[in-house]
Protein backbone atom coordinates (compact mmCIF):
# COMPACT_ATOMS: atom_id res chain seq x y z
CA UNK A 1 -5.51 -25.17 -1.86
CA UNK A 2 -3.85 -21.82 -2.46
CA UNK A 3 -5.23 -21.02 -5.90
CA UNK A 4 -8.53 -22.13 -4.32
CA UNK A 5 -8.14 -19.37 -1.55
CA UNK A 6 -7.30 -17.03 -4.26
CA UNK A 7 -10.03 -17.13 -6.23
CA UNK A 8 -12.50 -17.43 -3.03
CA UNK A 9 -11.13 -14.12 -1.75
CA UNK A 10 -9.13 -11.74 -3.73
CA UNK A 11 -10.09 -9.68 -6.68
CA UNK A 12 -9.52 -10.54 -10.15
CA UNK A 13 -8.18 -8.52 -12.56
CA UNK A 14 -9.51 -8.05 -15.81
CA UNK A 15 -7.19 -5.29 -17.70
CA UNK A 16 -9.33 -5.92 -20.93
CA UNK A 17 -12.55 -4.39 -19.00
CA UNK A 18 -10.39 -1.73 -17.65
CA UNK A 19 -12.51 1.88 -16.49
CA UNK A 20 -11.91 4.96 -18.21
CA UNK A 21 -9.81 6.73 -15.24
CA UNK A 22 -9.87 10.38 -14.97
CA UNK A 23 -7.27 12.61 -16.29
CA UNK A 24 -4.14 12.37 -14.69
CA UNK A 25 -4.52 8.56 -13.53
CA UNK A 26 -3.08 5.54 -15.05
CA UNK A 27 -3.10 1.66 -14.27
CA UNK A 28 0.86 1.13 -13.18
CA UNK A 29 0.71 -1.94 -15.01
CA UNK A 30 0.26 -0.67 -18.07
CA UNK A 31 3.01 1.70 -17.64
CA UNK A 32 5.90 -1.00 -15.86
CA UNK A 33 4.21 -4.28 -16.23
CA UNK A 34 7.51 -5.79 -14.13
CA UNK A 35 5.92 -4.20 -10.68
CA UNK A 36 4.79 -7.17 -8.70
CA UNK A 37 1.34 -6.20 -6.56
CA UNK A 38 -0.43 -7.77 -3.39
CA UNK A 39 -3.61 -5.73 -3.17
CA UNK A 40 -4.10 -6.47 0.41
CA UNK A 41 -7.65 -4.72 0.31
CA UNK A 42 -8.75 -6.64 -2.56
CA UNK A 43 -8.49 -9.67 0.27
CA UNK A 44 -9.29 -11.14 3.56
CA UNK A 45 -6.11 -10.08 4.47
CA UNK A 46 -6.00 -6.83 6.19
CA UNK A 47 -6.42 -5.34 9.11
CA UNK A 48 -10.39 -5.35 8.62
CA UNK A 49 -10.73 -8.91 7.58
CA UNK A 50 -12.66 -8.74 4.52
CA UNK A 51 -12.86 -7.12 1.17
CA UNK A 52 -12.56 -3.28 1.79
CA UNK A 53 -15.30 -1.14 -0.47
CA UNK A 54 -14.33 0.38 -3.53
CA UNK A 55 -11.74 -2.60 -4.19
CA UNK A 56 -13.16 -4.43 -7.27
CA UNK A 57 -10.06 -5.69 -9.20
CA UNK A 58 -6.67 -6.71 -8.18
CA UNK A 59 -5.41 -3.45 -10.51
CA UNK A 60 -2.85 -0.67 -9.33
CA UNK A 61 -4.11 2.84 -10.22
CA UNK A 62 -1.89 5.97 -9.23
CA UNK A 63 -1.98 9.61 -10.50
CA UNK A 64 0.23 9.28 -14.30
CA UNK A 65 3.37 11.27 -12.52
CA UNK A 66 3.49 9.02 -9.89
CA UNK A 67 3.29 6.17 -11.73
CA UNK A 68 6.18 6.96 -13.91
CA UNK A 69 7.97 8.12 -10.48
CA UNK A 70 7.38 4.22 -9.77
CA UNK A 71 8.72 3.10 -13.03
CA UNK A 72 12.18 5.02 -12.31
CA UNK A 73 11.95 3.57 -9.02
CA UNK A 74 11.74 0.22 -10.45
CA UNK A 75 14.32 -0.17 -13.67
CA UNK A 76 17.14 1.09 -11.00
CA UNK A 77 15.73 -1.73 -8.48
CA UNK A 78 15.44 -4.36 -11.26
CA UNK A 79 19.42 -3.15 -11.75
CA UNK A 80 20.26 -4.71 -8.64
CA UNK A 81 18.35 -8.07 -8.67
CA UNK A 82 15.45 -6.40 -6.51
CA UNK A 83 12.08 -5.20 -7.67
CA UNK A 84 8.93 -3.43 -5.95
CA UNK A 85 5.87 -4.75 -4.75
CA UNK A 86 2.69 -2.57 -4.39
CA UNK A 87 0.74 -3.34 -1.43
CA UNK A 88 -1.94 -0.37 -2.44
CA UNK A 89 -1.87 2.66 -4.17
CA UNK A 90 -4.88 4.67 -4.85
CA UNK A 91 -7.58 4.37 -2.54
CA UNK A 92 -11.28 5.37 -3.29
CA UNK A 93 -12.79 7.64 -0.33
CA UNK A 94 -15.52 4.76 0.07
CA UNK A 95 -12.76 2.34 1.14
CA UNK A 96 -11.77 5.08 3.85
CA UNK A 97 -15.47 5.49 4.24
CA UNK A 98 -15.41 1.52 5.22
CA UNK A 99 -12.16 1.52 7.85
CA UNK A 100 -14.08 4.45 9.67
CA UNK A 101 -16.69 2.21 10.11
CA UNK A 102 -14.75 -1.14 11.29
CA UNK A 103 -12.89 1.45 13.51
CA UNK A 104 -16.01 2.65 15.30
CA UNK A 105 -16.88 -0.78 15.51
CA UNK A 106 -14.72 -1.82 18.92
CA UNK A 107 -16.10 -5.04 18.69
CA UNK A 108 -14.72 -6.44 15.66
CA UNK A 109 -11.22 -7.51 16.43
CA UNK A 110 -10.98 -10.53 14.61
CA UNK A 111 -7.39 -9.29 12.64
CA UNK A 112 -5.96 -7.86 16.26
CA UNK A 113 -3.59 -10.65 17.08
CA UNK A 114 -2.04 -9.71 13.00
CA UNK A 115 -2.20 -6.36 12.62
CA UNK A 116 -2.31 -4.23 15.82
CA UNK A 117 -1.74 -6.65 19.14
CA UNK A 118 -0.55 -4.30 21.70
CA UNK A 119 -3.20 -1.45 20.54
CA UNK A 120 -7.05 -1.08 22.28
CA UNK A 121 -8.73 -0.36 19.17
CA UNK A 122 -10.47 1.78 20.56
CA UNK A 123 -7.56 4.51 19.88
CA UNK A 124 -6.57 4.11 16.59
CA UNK A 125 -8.22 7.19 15.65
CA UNK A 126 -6.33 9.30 18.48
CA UNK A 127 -2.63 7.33 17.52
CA UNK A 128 -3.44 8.47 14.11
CA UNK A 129 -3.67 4.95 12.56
CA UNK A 130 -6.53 5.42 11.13
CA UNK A 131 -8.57 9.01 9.62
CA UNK A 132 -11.56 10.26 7.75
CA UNK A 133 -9.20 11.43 5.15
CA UNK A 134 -6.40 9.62 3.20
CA UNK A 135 -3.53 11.03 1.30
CA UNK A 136 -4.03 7.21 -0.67
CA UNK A 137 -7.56 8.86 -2.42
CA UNK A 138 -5.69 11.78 -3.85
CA UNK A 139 -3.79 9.41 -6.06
CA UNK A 140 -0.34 10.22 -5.08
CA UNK A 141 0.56 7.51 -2.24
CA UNK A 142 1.57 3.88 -2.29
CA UNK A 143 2.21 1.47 0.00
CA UNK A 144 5.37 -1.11 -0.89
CA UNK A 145 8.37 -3.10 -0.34
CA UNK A 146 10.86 -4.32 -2.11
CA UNK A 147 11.35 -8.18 -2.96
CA UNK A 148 14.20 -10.28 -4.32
CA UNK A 149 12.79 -10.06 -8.21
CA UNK A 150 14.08 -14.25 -8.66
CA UNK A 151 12.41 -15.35 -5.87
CA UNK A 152 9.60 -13.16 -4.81
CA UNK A 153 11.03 -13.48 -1.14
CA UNK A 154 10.01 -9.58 0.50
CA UNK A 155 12.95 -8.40 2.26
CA UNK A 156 12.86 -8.14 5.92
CA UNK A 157 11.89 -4.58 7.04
CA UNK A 158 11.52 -5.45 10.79
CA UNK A 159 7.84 -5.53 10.71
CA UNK A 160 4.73 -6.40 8.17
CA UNK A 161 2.48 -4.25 5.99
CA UNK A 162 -0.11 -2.37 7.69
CA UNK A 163 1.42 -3.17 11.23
CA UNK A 164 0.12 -0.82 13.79
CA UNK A 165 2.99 -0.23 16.15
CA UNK A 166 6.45 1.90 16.43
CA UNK A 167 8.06 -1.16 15.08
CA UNK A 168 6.68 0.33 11.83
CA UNK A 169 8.17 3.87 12.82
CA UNK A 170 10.60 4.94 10.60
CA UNK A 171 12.53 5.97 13.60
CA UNK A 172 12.20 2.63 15.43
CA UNK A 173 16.40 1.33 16.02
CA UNK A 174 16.03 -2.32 18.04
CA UNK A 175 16.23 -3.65 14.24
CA UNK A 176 18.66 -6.10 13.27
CA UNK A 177 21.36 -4.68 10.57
CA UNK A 178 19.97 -6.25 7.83
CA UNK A 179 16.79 -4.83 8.73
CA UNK A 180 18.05 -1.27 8.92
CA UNK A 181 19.85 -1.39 5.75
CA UNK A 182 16.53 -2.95 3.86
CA UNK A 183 14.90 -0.14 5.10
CA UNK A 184 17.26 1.92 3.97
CA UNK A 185 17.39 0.87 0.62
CA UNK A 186 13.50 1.29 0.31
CA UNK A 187 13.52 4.70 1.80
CA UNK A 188 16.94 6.10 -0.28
CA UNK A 189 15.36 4.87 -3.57
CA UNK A 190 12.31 6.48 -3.20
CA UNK A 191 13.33 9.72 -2.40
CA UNK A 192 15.82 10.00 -5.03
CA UNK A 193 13.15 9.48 -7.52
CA UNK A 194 10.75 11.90 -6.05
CA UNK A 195 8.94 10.50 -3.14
CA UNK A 196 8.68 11.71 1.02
CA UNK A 197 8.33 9.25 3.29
CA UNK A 198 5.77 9.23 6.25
CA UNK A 199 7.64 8.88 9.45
CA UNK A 200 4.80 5.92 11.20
CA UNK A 201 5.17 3.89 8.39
CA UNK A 202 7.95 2.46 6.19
CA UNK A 203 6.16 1.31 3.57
CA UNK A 204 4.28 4.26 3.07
CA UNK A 205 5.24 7.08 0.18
CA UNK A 206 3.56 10.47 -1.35
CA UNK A 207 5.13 12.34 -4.33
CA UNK A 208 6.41 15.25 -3.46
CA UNK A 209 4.59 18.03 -5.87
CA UNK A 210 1.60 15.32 -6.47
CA UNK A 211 -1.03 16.84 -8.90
CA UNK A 212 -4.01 16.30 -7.15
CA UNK A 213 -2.90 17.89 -3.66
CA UNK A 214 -6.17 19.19 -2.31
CA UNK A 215 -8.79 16.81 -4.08
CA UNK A 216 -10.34 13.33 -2.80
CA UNK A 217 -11.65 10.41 -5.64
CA UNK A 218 -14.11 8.27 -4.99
CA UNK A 219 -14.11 5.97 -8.52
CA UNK A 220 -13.49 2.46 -7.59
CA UNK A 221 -10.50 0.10 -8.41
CA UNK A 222 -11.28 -1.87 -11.54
């Protein structure tokens, strides 16, 4: 029944259709194949529910820099028996376009009891959850984790992807140890290969000196 689900509702990618990206982009795959991925907004599973626009294929695009940021990132993880997993990465302004929408929409709140259970929805905009403008469509920004590279098992980091809450805060302390210490990993390997954190959510990274700094893409993911 899994595969099933699968096919019904997530992308598919198909590398040997790939788009000509603009100048300065690349598909991380093609650059660390090893990267594991769970394009969340190629899926059912997000905080909207359904397919977000502007998500085609199940393929990681980033600006080229901060793809080969990644790949650093990566062969030190792989060192240690870990490896990354890409939740999203670029992000075409339709697919902002589209949670504007859902936002404004106070009615749907089918994914509230997963992603945002303590938050009306009608404030999401005020708390800063959610924006006309994403750092994700300048190329620059991913969203990960890290997971044990035998089994695929994410490590706990206290809360889920895309978890609206200060449980995601990267200041949030009623973690466990272990918890603390996964974040910690996640957060001291990415800066030491070039990346800032955002302080509401731990999975969430921008390279520092990104290329693209002021401008917004719109090409979809395929």
């Amino acid at each position: 029944m899994k595969w099933i689900f699968s096919l019904l509702f997530s992308c598919i990618a198909f590398n040997n259709i790939a788009q000509n990206l603009p100048e300065g982009f690349s598909y991380i795959q093609d650059l660390e194949p090893t990267i594991q991925q769970e394009l969340r907004y190629c899926s059912h599973n997000n905080f909207t529910g359904v397919p977000v626009d502007g998500y085609e294929e199940s393929v990681l695009i980033t600006s080229t820099p901060t793809a080969l940021a990644l790949q650093k990132v990566q062969q030190e993880l792989l060192q240690q028996g870990y490896s990354l997993k890409i939740f999203d990465a670029y992000r075409p302004q339709q697919a902002v376009n589209h949670f504007v929408r859902w936002a404004k929409d106070i009615n749907d709140t089918i994914m509230k009891k997963q992603f945002y259970p303590a938050i009306n929805k009608r404030y999401l905009f005020k708390l800063g959850y959610i924006a006309t403008k994403s750092g994700h469509s300048r190329g620059s920004s991913v969203d990960l984790t890290i997971i044990n590279h035998k089994t695929g098992e994410e490590l706990d980091m206290g809360s889920p992807y895309d978890f609206f809450g200060k449980i995601s805060h990267l200041n949030y302390q009623n973690l466990t140890q272990e918890q603390k210490n996964n974040r910690f990993l996640l957060q001291k390997m990415m800066k030491k290969h070039g990346f800032r954190p955002y302080i509401n959510e731990w999975w969430h990274f921008t390279l520092r000196n990104e290329p693209f700094p002021k401008k917004y893409f719109n090409f979809p993911i395929k």
